[in-house]
PDB file of N, CA and C in Angstrom:
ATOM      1  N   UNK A   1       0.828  -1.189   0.000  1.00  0.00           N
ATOM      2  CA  UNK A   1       0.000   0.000   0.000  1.00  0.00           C
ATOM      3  C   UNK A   1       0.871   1.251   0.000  1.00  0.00           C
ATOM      4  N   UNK A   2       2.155   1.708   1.045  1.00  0.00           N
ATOM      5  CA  UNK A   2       2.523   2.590   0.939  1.00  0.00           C
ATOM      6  C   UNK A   2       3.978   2.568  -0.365  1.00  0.00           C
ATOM      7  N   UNK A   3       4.289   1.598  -0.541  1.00  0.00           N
ATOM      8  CA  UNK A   3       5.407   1.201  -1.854  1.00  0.00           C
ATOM      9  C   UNK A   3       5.140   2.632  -2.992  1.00  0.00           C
ATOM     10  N   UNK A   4       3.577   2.586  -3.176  1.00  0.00           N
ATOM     11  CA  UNK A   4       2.877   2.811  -4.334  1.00  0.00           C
ATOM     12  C   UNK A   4       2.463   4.677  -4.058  1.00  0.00           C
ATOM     13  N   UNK A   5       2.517   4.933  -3.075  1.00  0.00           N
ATOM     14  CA  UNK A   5       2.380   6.014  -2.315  1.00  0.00           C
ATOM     15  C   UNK A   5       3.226   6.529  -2.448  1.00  0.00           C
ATOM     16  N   UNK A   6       3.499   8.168  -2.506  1.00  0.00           N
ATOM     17  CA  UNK A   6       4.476   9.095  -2.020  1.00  0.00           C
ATOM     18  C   UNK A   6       4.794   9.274  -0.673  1.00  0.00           C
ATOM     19  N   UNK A   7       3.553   8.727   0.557  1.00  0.00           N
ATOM     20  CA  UNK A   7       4.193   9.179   1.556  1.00  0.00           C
ATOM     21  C   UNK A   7       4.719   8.306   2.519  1.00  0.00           C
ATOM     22  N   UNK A   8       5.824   9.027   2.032  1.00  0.00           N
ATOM     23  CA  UNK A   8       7.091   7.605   2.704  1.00  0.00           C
ATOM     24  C   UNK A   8       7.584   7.988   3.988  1.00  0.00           C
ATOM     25  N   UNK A   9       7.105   9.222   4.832  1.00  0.00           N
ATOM     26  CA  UNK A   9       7.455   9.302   5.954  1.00  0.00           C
ATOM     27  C   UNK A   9       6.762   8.543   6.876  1.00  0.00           C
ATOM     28  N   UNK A  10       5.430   8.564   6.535  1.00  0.00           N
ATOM     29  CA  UNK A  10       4.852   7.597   7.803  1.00  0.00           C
ATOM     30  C   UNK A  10       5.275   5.871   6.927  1.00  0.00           C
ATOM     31  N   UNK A  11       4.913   5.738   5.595  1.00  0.00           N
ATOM     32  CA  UNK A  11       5.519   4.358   5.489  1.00  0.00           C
ATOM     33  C   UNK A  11       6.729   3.937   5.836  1.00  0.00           C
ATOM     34  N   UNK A  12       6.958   4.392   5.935  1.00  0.00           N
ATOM     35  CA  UNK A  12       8.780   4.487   6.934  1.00  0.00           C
ATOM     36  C   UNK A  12       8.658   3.879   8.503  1.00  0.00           C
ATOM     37  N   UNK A  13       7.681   4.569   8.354  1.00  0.00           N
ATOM     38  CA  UNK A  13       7.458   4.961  10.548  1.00  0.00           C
ATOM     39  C   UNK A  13       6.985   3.222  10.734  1.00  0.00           C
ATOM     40  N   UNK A  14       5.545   2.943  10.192  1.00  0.00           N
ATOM     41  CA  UNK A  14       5.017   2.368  10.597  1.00  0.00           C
ATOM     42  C   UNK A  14       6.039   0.614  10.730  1.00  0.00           C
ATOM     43  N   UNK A  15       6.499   0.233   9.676  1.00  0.00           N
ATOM     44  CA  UNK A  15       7.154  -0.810   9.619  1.00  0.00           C
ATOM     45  C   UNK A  15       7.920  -0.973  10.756  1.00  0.00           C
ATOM     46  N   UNK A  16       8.521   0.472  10.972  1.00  0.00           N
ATOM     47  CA  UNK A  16      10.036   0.391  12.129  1.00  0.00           C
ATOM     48  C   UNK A  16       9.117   0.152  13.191  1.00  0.00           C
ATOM     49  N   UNK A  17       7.906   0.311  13.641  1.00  0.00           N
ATOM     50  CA  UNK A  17       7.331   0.455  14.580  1.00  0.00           C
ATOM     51  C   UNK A  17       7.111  -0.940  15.161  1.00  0.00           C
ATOM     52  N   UNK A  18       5.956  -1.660  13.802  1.00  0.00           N
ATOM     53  CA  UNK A  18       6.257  -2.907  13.916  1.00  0.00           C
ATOM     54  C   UNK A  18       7.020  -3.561  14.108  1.00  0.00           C
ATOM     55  N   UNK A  19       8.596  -3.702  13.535  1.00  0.00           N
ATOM     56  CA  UNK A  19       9.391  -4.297  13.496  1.00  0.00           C
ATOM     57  C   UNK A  19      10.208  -4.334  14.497  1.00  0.00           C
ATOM     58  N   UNK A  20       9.915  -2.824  15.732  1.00  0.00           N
ATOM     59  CA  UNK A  20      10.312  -2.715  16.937  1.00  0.00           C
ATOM     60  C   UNK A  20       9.627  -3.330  18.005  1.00  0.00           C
ATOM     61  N   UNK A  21       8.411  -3.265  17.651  1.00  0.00           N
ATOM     62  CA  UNK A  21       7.407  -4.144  19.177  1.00  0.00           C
ATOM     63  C   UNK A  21       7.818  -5.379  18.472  1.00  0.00           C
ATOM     64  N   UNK A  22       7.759  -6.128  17.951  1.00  0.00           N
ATOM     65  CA  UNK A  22       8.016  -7.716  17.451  1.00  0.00           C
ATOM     66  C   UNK A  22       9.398  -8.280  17.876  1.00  0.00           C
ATOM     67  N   UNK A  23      10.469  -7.330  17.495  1.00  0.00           N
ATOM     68  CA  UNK A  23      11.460  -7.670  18.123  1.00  0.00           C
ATOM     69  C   UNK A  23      11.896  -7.205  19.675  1.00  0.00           C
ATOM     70  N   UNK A  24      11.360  -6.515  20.477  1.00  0.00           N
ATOM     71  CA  UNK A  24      11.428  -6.259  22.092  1.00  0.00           C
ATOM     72  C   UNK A  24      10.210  -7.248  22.401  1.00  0.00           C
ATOM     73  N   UNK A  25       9.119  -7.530  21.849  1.00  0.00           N
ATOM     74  CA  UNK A  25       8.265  -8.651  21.972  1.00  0.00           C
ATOM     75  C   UNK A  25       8.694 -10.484  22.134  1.00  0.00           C
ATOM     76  N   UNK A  26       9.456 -10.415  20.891  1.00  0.00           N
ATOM     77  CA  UNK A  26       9.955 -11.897  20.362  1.00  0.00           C
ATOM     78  C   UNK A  26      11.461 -12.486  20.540  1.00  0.00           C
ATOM     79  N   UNK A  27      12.143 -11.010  20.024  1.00  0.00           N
ATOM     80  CA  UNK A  27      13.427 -11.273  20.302  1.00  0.00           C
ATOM     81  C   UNK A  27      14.067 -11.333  18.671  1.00  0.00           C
ATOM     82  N   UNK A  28      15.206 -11.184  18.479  1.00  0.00           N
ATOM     83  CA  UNK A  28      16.204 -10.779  17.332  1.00  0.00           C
ATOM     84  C   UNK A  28      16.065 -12.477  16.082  1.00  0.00           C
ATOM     85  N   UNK A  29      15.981 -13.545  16.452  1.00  0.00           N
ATOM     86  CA  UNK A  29      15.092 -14.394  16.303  1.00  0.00           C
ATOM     87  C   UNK A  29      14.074 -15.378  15.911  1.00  0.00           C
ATOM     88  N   UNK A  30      13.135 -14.719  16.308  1.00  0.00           N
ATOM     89  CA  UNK A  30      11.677 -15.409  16.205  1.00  0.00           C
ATOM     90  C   UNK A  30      11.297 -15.256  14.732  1.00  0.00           C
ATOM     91  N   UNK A  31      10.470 -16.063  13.967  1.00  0.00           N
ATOM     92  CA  UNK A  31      10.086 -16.139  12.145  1.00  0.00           C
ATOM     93  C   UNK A  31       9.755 -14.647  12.359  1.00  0.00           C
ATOM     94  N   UNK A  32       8.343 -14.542  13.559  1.00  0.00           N
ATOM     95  CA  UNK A  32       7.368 -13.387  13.499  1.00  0.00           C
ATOM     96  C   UNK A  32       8.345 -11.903  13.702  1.00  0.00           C
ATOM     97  N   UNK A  33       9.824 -11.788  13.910  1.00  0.00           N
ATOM     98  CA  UNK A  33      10.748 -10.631  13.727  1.00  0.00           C
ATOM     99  C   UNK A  33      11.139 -10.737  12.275  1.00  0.00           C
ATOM    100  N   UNK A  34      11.988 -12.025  11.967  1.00  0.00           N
ATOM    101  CA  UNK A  34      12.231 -11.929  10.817  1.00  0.00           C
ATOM    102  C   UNK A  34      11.729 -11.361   9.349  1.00  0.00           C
ATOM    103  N   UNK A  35      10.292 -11.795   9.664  1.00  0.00           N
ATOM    104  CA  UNK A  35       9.450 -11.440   8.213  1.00  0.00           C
ATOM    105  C   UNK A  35       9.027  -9.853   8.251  1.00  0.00           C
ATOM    106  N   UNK A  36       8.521  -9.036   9.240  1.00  0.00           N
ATOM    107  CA  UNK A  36       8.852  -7.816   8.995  1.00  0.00           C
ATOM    108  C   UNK A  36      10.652  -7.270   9.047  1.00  0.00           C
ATOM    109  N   UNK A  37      11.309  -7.714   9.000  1.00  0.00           N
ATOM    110  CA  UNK A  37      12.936  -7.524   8.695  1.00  0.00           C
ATOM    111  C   UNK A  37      13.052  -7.306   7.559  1.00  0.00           C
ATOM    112  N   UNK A  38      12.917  -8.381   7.141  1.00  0.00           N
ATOM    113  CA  UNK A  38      12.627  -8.340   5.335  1.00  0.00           C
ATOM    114  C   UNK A  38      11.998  -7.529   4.538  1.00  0.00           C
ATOM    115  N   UNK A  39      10.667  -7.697   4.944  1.00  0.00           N
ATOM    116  CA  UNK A  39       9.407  -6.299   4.707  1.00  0.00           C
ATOM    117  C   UNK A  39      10.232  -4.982   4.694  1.00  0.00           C
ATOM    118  N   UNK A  40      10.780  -4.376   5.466  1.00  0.00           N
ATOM    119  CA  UNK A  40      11.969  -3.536   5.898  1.00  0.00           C
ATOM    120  C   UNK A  40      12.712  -2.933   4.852  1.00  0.00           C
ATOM    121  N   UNK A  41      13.574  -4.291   4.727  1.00  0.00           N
ATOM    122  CA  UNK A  41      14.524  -4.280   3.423  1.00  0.00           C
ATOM    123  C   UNK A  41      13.795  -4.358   1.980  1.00  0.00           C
ATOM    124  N   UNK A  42      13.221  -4.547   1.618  1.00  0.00           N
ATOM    125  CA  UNK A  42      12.464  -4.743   0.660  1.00  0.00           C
ATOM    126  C   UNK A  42      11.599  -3.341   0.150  1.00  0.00           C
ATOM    127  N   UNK A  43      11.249  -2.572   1.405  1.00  0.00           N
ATOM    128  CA  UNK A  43      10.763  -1.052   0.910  1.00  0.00           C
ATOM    129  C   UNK A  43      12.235  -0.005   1.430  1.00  0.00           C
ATOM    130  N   UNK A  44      12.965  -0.262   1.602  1.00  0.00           N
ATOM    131  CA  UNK A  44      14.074   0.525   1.543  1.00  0.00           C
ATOM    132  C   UNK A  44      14.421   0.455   0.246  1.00  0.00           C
ATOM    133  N   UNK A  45      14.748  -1.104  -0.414  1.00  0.00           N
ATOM    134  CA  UNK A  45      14.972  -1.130  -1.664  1.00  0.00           C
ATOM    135  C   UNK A  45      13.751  -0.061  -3.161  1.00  0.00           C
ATOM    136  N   UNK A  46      13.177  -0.518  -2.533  1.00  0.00           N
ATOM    137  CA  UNK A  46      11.608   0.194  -2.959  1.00  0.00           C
ATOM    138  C   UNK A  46      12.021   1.462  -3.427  1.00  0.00           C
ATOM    139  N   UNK A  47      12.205   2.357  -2.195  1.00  0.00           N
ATOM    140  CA  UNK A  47      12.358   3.582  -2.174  1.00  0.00           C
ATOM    141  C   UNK A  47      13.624   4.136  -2.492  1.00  0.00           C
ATOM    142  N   UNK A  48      14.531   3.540  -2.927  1.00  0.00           N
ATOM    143  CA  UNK A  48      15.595   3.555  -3.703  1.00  0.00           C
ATOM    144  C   UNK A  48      16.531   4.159  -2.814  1.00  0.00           C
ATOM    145  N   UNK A  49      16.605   3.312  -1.017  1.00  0.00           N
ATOM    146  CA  UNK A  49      17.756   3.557  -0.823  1.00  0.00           C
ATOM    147  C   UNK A  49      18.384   2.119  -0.218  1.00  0.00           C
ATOM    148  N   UNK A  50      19.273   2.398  -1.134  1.00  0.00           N
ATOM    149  CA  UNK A  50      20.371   0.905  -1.190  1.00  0.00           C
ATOM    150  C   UNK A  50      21.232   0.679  -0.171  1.00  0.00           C
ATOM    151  N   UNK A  51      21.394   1.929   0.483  1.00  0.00           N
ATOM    152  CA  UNK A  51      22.768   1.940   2.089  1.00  0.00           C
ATOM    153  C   UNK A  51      21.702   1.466   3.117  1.00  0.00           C
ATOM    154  N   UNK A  52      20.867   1.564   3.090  1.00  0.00           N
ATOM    155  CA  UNK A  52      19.553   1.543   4.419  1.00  0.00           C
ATOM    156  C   UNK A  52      19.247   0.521   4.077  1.00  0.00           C
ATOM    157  N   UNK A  53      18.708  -0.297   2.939  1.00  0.00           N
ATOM    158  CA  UNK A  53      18.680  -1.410   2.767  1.00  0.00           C
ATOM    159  C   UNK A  53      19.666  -2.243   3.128  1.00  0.00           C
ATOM    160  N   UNK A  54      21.155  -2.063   2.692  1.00  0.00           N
ATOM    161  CA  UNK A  54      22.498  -2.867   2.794  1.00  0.00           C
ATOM    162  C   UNK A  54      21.951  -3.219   4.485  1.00  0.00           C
ATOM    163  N   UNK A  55      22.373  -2.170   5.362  1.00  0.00           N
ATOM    164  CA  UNK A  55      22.397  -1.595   6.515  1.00  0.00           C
ATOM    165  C   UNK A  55      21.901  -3.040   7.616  1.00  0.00           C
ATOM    166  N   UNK A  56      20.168  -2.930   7.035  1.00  0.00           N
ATOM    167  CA  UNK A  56      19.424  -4.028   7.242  1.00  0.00           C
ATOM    168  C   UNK A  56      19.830  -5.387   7.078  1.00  0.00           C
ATOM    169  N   UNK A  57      20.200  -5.757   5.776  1.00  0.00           N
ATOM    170  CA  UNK A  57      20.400  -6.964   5.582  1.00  0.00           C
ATOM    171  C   UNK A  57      21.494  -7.524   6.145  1.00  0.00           C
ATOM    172  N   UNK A  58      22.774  -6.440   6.854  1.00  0.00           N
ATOM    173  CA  UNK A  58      24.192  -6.938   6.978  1.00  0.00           C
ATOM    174  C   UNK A  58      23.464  -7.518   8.584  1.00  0.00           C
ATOM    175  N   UNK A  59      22.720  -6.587   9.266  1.00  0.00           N
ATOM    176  CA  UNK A  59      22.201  -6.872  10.606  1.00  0.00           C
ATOM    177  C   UNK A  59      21.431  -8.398  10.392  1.00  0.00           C
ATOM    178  N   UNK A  60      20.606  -8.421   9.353  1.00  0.00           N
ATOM    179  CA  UNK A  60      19.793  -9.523   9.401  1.00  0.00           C
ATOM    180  C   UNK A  60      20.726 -10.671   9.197  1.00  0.00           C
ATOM    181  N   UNK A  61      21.664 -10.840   8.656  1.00  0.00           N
ATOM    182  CA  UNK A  61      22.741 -12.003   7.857  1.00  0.00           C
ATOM    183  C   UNK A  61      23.335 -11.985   9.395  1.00  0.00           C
ATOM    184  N   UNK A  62      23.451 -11.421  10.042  1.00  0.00           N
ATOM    185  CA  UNK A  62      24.556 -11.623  11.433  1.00  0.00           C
ATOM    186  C   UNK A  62      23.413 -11.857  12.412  1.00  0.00           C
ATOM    187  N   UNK A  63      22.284 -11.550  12.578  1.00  0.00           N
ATOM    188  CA  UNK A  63      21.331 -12.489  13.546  1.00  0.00           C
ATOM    189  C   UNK A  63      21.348 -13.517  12.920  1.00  0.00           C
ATOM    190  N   UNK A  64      21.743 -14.056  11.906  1.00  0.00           N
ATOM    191  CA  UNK A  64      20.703 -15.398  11.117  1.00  0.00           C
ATOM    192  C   UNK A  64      22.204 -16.500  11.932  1.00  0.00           C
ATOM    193  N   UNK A  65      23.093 -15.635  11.513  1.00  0.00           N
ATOM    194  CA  UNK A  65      24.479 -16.495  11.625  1.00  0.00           C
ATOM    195  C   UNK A  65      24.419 -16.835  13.406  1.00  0.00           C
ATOM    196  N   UNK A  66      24.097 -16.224  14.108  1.00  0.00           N
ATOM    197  CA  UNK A  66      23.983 -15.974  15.464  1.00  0.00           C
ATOM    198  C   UNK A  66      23.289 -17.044  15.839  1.00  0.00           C
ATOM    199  N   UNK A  67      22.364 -17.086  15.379  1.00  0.00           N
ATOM    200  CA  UNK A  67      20.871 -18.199  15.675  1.00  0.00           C
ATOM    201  C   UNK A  67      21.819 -19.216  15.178  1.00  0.00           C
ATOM    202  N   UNK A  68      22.266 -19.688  14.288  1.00  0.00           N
ATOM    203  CA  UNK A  68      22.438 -20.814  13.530  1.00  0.00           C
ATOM    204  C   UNK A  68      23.943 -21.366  14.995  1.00  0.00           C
ATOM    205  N   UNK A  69      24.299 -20.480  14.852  1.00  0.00           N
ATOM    206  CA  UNK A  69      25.719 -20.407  15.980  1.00  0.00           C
ATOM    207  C   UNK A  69      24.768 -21.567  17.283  1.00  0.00           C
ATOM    208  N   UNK A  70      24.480 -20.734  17.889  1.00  0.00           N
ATOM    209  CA  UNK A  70      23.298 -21.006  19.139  1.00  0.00           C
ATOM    210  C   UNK A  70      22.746 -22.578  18.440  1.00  0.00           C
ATOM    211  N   UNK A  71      22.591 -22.616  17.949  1.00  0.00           N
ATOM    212  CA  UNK A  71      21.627 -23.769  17.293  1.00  0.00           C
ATOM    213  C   UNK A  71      22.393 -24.805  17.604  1.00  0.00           C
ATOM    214  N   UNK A  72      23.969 -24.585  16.958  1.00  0.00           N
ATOM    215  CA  UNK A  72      24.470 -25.978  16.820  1.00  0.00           C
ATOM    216  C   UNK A  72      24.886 -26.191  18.111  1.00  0.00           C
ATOM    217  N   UNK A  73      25.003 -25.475  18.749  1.00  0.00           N
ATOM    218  CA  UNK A  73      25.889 -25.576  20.190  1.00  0.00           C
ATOM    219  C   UNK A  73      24.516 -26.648  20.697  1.00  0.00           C
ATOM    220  N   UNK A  74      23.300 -26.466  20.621  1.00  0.00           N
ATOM    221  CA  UNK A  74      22.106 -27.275  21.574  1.00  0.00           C
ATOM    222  C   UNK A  74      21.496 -28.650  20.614  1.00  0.00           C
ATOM    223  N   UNK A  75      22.399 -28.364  19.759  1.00  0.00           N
ATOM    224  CA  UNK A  75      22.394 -30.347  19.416  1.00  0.00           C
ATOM    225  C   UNK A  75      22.840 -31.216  20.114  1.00  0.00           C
ATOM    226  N   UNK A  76      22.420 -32.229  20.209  1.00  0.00           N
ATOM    227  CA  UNK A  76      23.332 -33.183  20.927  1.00  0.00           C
ATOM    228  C   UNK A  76      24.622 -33.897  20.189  1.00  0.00           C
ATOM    229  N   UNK A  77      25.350 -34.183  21.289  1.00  0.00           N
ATOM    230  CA  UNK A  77      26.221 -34.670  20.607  1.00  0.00           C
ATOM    231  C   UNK A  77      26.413 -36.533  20.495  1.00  0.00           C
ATOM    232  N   UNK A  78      26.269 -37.326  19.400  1.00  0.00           N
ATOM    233  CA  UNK A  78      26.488 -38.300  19.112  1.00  0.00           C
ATOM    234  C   UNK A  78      27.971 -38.889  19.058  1.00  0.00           C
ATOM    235  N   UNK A  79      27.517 -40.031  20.038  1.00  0.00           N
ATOM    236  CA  UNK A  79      28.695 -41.001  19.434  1.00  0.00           C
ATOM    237  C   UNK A  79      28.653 -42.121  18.752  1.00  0.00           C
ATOM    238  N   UNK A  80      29.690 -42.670  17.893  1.00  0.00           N
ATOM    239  CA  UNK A  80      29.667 -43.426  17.362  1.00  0.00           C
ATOM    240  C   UNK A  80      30.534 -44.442  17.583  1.00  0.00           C
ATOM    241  N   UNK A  81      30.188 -45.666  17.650  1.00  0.00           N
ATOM    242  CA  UNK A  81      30.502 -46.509  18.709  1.00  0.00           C
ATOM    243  C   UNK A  81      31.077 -47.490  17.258  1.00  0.00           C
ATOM    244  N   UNK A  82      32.295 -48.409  16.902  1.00  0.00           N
ATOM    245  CA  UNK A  82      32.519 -48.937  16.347  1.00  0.00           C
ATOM    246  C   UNK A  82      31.884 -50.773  15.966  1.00  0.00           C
ATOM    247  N   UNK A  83      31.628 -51.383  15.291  1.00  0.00           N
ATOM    248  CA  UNK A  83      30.960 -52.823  15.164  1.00  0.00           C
ATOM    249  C   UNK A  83      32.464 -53.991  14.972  1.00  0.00           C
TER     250      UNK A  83
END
Protein backbone atom coordinates (compact mmCIF):
# COMPACT_ATOMS: atom_id res chain seq x y z
CA UNK A 1 0.00 0.00 0.00
CA UNK A 2 2.52 2.59 0.94
CA UNK A 3 5.41 1.20 -1.85
CA UNK A 4 2.88 2.81 -4.33
CA UNK A 5 2.38 6.01 -2.32
CA UNK A 6 4.48 9.09 -2.02
CA UNK A 7 4.19 9.18 1.56
CA UNK A 8 7.09 7.61 2.70
CA UNK A 9 7.46 9.30 5.95
CA UNK A 10 4.85 7.60 7.80
CA UNK A 11 5.52 4.36 5.49
CA UNK A 12 8.78 4.49 6.93
CA UNK A 13 7.46 4.96 10.55
CA UNK A 14 5.02 2.37 10.60
CA UNK A 15 7.15 -0.81 9.62
CA UNK A 16 10.04 0.39 12.13
CA UNK A 17 7.33 0.45 14.58
CA UNK A 18 6.26 -2.91 13.92
CA UNK A 19 9.39 -4.30 13.50
CA UNK A 20 10.31 -2.72 16.94
CA UNK A 21 7.41 -4.14 19.18
CA UNK A 22 8.02 -7.72 17.45
CA UNK A 23 11.46 -7.67 18.12
CA UNK A 24 11.43 -6.26 22.09
CA UNK A 25 8.27 -8.65 21.97
CA UNK A 26 9.95 -11.90 20.36
CA UNK A 27 13.43 -11.27 20.30
CA UNK A 28 16.20 -10.78 17.33
CA UNK A 29 15.09 -14.39 16.30
CA UNK A 30 11.68 -15.41 16.21
CA UNK A 31 10.09 -16.14 12.14
CA UNK A 32 7.37 -13.39 13.50
CA UNK A 33 10.75 -10.63 13.73
CA UNK A 34 12.23 -11.93 10.82
CA UNK A 35 9.45 -11.44 8.21
CA UNK A 36 8.85 -7.82 8.99
CA UNK A 37 12.94 -7.52 8.70
CA UNK A 38 12.63 -8.34 5.34
CA UNK A 39 9.41 -6.30 4.71
CA UNK A 40 11.97 -3.54 5.90
CA UNK A 41 14.52 -4.28 3.42
CA UNK A 42 12.46 -4.74 0.66
CA UNK A 43 10.76 -1.05 0.91
CA UNK A 44 14.07 0.53 1.54
CA UNK A 45 14.97 -1.13 -1.66
CA UNK A 46 11.61 0.19 -2.96
CA UNK A 47 12.36 3.58 -2.17
CA UNK A 48 15.59 3.55 -3.70
CA UNK A 49 17.76 3.56 -0.82
CA UNK A 50 20.37 0.91 -1.19
CA UNK A 51 22.77 1.94 2.09
CA UNK A 52 19.55 1.54 4.42
CA UNK A 53 18.68 -1.41 2.77
CA UNK A 54 22.50 -2.87 2.79
CA UNK A 55 22.40 -1.60 6.52
CA UNK A 56 19.42 -4.03 7.24
CA UNK A 57 20.40 -6.96 5.58
CA UNK A 58 24.19 -6.94 6.98
CA UNK A 59 22.20 -6.87 10.61
CA UNK A 60 19.79 -9.52 9.40
CA UNK A 61 22.74 -12.00 7.86
CA UNK A 62 24.56 -11.62 11.43
CA UNK A 63 21.33 -12.49 13.55
CA UNK A 64 20.70 -15.40 11.12
CA UNK A 65 24.48 -16.50 11.62
CA UNK A 66 23.98 -15.97 15.46
CA UNK A 67 20.87 -18.20 15.67
CA UNK A 68 22.44 -20.81 13.53
CA UNK A 69 25.72 -20.41 15.98
CA UNK A 70 23.30 -21.01 19.14
CA UNK A 71 21.63 -23.77 17.29
CA UNK A 72 24.47 -25.98 16.82
CA UNK A 73 25.89 -25.58 20.19
CA UNK A 74 22.11 -27.28 21.57
CA UNK A 75 22.39 -30.35 19.42
CA UNK A 76 23.33 -33.18 20.93
CA UNK A 77 26.22 -34.67 20.61
CA UNK A 78 26.49 -38.30 19.11
CA UNK A 79 28.69 -41.00 19.43
CA UNK A 80 29.67 -43.43 17.36
CA UNK A 81 30.50 -46.51 18.71
CA UNK A 82 32.52 -48.94 16.35
CA UNK A 83 30.96 -52.82 15.16
Amino acid sequence: MYKKRDDYTEAEQRPHEFFEGRYSQLGSTHPHTIEPWHTLIGLQEAWNKPEKAKEWRVELSQTKALTERQSDRRLPLVHQTSA
